[in-house]
Protein backbone atom coordinates (compact mmCIF):
# COMPACT_ATOMS: atom_id res chain seq x y z
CA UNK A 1 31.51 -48.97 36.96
CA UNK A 2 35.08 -51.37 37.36
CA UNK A 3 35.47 -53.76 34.63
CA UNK A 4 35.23 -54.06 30.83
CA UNK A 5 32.08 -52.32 29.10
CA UNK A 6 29.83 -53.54 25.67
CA UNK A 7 28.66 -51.96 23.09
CA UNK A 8 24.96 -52.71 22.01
CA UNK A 9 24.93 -53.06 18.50
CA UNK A 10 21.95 -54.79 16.67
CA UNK A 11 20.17 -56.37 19.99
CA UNK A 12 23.16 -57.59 20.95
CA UNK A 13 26.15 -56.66 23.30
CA UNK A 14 29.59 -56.48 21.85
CA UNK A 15 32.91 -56.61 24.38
CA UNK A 16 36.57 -55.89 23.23
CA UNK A 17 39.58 -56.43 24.94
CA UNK A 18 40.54 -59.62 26.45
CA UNK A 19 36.56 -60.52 26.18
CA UNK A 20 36.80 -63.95 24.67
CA UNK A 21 39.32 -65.17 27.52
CA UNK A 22 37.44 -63.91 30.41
CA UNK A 23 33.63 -64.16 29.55
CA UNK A 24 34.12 -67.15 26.96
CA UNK A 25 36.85 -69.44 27.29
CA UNK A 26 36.71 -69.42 30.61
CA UNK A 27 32.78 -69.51 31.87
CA UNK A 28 31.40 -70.31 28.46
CA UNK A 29 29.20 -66.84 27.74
CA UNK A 30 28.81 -65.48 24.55
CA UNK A 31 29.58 -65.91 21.00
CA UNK A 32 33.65 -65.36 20.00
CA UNK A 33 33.69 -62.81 16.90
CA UNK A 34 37.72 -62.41 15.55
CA UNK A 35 40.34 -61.69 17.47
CA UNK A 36 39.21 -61.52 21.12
CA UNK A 37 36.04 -59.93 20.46
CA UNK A 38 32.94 -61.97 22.00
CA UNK A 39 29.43 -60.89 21.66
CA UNK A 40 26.52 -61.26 24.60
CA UNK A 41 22.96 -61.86 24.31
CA UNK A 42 20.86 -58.87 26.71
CA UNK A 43 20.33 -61.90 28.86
CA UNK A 44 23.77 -63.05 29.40
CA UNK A 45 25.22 -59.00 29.35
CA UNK A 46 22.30 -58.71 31.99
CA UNK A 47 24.09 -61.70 34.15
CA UNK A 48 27.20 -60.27 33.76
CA UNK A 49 26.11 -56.52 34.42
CA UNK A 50 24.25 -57.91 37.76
CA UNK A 51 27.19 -59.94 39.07
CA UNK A 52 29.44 -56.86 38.28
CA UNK A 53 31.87 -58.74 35.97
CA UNK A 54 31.04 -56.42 33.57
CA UNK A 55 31.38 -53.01 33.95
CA UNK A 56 28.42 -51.36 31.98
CA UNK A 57 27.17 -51.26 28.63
CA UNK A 58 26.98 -48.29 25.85
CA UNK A 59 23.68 -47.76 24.60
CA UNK A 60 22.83 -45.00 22.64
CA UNK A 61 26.40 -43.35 23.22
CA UNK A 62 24.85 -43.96 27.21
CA UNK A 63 26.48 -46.31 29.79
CA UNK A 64 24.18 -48.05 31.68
CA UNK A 65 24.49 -50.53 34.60
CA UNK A 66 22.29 -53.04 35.28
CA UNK A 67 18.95 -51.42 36.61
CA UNK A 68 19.35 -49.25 33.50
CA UNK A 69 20.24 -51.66 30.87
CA UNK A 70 17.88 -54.46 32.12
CA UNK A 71 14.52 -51.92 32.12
CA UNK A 72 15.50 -50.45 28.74
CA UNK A 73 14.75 -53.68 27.17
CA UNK A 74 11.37 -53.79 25.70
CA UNK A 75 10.71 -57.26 25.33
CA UNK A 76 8.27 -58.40 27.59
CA UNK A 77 9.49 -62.03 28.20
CA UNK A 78 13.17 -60.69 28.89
CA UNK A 79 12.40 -60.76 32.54
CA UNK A 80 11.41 -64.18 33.04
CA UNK A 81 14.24 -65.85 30.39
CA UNK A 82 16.90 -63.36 32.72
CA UNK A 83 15.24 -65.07 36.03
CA UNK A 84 16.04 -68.90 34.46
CA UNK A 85 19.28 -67.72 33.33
CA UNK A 86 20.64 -66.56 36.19
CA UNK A 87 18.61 -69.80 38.24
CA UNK A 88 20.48 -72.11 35.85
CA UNK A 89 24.14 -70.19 36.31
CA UNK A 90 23.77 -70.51 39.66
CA UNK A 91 23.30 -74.56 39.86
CA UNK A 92 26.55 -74.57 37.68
CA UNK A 93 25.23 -74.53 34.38
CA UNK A 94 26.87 -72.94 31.06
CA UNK A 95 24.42 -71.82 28.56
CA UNK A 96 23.22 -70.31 25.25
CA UNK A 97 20.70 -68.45 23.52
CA UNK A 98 19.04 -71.34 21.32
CA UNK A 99 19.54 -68.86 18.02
CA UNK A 100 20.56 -70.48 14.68
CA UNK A 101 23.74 -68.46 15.12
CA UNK A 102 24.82 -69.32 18.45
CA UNK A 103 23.83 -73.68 18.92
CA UNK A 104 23.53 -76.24 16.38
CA UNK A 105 19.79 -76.97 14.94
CA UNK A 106 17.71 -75.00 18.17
CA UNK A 107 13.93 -76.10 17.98
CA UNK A 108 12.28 -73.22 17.13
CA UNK A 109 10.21 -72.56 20.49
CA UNK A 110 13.53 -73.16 22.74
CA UNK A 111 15.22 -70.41 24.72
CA UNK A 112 18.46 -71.62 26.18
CA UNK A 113 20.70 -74.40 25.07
CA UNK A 114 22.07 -75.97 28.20
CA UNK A 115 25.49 -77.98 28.38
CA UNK A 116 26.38 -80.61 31.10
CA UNK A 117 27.84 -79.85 33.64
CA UNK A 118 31.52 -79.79 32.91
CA UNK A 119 31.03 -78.86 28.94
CA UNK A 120 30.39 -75.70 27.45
CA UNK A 121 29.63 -74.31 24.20
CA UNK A 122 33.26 -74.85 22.96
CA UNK A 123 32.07 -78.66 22.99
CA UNK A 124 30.81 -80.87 20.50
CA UNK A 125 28.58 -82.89 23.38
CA UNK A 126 24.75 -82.82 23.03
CA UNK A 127 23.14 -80.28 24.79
CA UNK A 128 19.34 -80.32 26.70
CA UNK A 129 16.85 -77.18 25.26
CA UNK A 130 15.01 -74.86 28.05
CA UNK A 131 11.66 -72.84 27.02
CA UNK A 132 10.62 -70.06 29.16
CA UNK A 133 7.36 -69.29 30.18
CA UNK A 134 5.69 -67.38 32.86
CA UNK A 135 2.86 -69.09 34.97
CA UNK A 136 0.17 -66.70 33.63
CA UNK A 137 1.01 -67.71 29.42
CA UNK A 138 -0.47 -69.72 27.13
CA UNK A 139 1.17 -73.06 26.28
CA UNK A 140 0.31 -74.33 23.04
CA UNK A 141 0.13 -78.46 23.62
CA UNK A 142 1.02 -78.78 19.98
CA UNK A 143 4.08 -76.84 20.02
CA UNK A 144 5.47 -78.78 23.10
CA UNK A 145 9.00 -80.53 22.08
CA UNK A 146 11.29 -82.63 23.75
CA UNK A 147 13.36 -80.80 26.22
CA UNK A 148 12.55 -78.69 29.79
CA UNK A 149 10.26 -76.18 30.37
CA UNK A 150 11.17 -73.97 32.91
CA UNK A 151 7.50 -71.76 34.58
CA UNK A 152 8.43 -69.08 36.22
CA UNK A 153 5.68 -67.74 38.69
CA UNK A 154 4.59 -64.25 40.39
CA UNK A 155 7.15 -64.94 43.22
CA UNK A 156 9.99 -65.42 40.61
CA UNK A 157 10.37 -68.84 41.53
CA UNK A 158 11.15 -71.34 38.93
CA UNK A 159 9.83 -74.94 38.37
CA UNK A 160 10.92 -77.56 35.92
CA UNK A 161 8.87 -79.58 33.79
CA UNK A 162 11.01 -82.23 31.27
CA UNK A 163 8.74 -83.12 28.17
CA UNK A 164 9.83 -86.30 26.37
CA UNK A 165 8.29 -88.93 23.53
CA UNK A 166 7.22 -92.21 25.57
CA UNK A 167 8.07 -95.12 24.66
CA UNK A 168 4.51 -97.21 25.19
CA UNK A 169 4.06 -100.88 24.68
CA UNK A 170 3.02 -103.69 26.97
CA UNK A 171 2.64 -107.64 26.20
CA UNK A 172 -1.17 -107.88 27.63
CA UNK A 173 -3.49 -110.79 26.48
CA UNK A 174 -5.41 -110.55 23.81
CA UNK A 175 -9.02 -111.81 23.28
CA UNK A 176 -8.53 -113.73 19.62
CA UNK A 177 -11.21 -115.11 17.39
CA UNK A 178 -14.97 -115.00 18.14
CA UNK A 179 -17.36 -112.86 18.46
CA UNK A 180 -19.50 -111.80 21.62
CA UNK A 181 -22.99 -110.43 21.85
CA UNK A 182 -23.68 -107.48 23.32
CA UNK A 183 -26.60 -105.24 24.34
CA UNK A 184 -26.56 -101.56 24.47
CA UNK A 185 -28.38 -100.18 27.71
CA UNK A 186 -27.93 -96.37 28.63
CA UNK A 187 -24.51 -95.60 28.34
CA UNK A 188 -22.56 -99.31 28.56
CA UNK A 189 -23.09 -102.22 27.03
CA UNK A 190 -24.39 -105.73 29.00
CA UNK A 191 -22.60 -109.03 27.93
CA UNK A 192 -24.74 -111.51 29.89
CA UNK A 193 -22.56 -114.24 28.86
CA UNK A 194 -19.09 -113.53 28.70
CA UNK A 195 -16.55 -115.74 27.96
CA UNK A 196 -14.02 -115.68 31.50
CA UNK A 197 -11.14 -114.30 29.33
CA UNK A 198 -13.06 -111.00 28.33
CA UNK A 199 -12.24 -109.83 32.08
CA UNK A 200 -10.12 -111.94 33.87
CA UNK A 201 -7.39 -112.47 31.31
CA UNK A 202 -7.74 -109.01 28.91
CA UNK A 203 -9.46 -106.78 31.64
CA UNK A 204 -11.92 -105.46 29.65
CA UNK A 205 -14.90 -104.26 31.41
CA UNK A 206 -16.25 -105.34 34.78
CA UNK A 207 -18.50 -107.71 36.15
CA UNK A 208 -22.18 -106.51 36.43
CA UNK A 209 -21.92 -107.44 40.44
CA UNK A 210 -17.98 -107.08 41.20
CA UNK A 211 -14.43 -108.37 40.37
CA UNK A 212 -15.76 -111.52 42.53
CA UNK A 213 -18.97 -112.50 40.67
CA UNK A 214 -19.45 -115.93 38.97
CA UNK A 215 -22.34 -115.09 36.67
CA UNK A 216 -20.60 -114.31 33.78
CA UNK A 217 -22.46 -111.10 33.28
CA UNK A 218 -20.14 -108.13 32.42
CA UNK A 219 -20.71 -104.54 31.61
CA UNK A 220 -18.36 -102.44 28.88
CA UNK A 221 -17.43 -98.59 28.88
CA UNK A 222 -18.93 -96.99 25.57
CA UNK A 223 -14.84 -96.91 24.52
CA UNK A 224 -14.50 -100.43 25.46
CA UNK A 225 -17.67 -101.70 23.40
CA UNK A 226 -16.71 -99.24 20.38
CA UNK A 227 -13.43 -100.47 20.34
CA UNK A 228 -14.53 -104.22 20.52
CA UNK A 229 -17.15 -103.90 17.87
CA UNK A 230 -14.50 -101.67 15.31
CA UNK A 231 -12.32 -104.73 15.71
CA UNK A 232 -15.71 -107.25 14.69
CA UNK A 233 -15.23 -108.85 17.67
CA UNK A 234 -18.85 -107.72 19.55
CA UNK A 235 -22.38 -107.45 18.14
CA UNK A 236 -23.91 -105.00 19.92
CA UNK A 237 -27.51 -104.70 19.76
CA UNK A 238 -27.70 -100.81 19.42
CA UNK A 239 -25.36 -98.18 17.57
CA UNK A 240 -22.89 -97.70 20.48
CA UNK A 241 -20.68 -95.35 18.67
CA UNK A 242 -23.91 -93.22 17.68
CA UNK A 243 -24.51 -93.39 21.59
CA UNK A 244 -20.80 -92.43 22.54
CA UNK A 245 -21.23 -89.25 20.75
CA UNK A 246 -24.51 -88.35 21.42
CA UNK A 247 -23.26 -88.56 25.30
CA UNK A 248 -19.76 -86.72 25.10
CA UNK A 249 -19.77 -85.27 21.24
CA UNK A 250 -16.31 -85.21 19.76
CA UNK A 251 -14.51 -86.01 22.78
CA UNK A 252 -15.95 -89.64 22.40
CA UNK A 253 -13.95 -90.18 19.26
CA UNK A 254 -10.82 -88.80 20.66
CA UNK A 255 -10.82 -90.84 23.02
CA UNK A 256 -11.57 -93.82 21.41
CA UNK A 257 -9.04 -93.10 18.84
CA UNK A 258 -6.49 -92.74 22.22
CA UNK A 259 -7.86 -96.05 23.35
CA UNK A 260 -7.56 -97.83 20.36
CA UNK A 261 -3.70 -97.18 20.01
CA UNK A 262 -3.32 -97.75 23.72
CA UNK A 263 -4.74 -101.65 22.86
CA UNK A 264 -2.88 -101.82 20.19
CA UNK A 265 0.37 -101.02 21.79
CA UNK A 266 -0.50 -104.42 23.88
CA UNK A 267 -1.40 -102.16 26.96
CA UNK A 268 -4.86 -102.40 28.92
CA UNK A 269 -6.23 -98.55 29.11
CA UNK A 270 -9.30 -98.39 31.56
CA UNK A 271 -11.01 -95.42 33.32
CA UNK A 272 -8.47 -92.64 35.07
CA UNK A 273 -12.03 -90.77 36.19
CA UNK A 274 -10.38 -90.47 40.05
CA UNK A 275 -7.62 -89.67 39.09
CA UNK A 276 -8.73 -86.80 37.09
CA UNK A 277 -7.70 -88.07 33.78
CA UNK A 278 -9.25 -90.02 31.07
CA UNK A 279 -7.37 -93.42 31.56
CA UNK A 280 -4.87 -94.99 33.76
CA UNK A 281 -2.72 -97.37 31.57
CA UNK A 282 -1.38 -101.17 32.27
CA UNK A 283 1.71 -102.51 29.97
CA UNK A 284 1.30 -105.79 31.54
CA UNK A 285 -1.81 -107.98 31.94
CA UNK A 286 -2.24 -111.53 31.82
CA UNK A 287 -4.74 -112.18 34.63
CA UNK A 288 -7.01 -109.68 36.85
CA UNK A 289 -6.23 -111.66 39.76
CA UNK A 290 -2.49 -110.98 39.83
CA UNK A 291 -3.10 -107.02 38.74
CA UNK A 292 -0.19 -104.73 39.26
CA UNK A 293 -0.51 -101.00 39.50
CA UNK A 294 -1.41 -99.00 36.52
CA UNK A 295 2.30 -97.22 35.83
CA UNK A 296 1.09 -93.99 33.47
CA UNK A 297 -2.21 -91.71 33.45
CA UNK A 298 -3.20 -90.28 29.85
CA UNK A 299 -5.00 -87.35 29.57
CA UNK A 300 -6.81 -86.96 25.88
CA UNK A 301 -6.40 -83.44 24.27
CA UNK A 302 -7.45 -82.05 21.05
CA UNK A 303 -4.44 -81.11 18.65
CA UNK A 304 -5.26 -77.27 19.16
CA UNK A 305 -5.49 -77.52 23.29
CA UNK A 306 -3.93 -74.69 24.92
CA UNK A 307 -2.53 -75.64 28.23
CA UNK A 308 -2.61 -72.87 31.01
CA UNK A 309 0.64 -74.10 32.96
CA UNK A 310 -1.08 -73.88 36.14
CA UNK A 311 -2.90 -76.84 34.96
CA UNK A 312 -0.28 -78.41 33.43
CA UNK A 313 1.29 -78.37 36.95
CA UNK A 314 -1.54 -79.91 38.95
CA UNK A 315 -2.18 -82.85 36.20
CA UNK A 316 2.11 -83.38 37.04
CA UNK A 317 1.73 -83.28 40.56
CA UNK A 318 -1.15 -85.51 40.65
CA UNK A 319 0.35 -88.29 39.05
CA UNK A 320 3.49 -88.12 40.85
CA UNK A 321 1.64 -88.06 43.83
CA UNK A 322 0.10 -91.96 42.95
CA UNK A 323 3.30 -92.75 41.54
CA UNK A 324 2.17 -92.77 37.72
CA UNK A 325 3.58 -90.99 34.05
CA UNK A 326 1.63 -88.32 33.48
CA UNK A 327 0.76 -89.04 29.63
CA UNK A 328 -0.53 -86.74 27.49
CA UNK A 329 -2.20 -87.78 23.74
CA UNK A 330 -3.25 -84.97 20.76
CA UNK A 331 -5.56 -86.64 19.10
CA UNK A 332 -6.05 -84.91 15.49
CA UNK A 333 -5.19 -86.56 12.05
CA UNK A 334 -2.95 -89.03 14.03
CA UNK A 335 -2.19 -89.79 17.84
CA UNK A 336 0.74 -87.57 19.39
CA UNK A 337 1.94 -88.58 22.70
CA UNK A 338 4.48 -86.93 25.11
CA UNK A 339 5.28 -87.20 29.08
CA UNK A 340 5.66 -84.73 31.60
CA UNK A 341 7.23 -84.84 34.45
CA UNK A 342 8.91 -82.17 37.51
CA UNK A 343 12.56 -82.36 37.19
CA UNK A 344 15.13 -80.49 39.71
CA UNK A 345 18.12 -79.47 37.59
């Protein structure tokens, strides 16, 4: 047992000596107290205990070295945090326990503050948040914020997930003044005369017999029509919202509430249903015949969703697999909206 020992007192680990030079000034653990003094989190007296730069730590008036420090921790998500930790130390990282007492303004569900590489918590530089999670928890969608989320799974191998606030807007053509007729039949609605711009300038809908028809007839999504009449811009002959719900329930008005902002942003939303999701998004569209690729793919969630982060990884995958954003939108009271997206630290 070489090397300076701790003292566990109130959760955390307390080192005299030179503690503040070696474990603090120098690699950027722990909190300095006065004089040289520096108190460890369990996780970081854990990294310390398992690289043997620390010699063992008094618990209990017991010294205990890593196997016996690490498993006399009761908390349950200790493993997993220790598992990121250590990944994140060893790709040259310093970092801190994201407590009020340790970082600057910590969201409340973030584990780890983590510095750039070259800065420490000595710094005044920004610094990114981690959460910790293992593959088999519940994510709450709601409780998401800005930052990485590091999954750790049943093989103790770690993947990162960066969650940010898009940015969405687009500069798509718009359909103006007028109003179209429309008649409701099953679930779409039939515009046998359409004027050219409804889909070949503002790509809504398609035509009845393909992209290349002439006949003017086109066909609108439920969204699309319940959008368009909202706005006063189609009669419909039939109550197409009544029919949207009646056909999904409350999902229909989430995601026409989703599609709605979507337009409104200037972007063209239309069906993501092979993709898996519940649009695929355009920013730019002024003409069907010069189409680009759809850059983002928005999944619609109810504010309360729970994400299992097994799923959460295959919706990430997926998109970056076709080369899209993969967008996520709580609809509740109003519209949130984040991104995620596999990082590698």
């Amino acid at each position: 047992m070489d090397g300076p020992r701790g003292r566990l007192v109130d959760g955390d680990v307390r080192v005299g000596g030179d503690a503040r030079q070696r474990y603090y000034d120098s690699r950027g653990y722990g909190r300095p107290l006065e004089g040289n003094d520096l108190l460890l989190s369990p996780v970081e007296a854990a990294h310390l205990l398992h690289r043997g730069d620390l010699g063992a730590v008094e618990v209990d008036g017991t010294e205990r070295e890593f196997a016996a420090f690490v498993t006399g921790i009761e908390d349950p998500g200790f493993a997993v945090r220790f598992l990121v930790y250590a990944d994140l130390r060893e790709r040259g990282f310093y970092l801190s326990p994201a407590r009020e007492d340790w970082v600057d303004d910590p969201p409340a569900a973030a584990d780890f503050a983590v510095y750039e590489r070259g800065s420490g918590p000595w710094d005044d530089e920004p610094y990114s948040t981690v959460r910790v999670v293992g593959e088999r928890a519940d994510v709450r969608a709601a409780a998401l914020e800005t930052g990485v989320l590091a999954v750790v799974d049943e093989e103790s191998e770690v993947t990162y997930f960066e969650v940010e606030r898009p940015g969405i807007e687009g500069d798509s053509a718009t359909l103006g003044d007028g109003t179209i007729e429309g008649e409701l039949i099953a679930d779409r609605v039939i515009v046998w005369d359409a004027p050219e711009r409804l889909f070949g300038e503002c790509f809504y809908g398609q035509p009845l017999a393909g992209r290349r028809s002439d006949r003017g007839i086109v066909q609108l999504s439920l969204v699309e029509a319940a959008y368009l009449a909202r706005r006063g811009t189609l009669d419909v002959d039939g109550a197409v919202l009544d029919r949207g719900r009646t056909v999904e329930g409350a999902r229909f008005d989430r995601r026409l509430a989703v599609y709605a902002d979507l337009r409104e942003r200037g972007t063209v939303p239309k069906t993501g249903f092979k993709f898996g999701a519940d649009f695929r998004v355009y920013g730019d569209v002024e003409s069907v015949d010069e189409l680009g690729h759809s850059e983002r793919l928005v999944r619609v969630l109810p504010s309360d969703h729970v994400f299992s982060p097994r799923d959460l990884a295959l919706d990430v995958r997926l998109a970056h697999g076709v080369r899209k954003e993969m967008t996520f939108a709580l609809a509740g009271d109003a519209i949130e909206w984040f991104t995620v997206g596999r990082i590698t630290p």
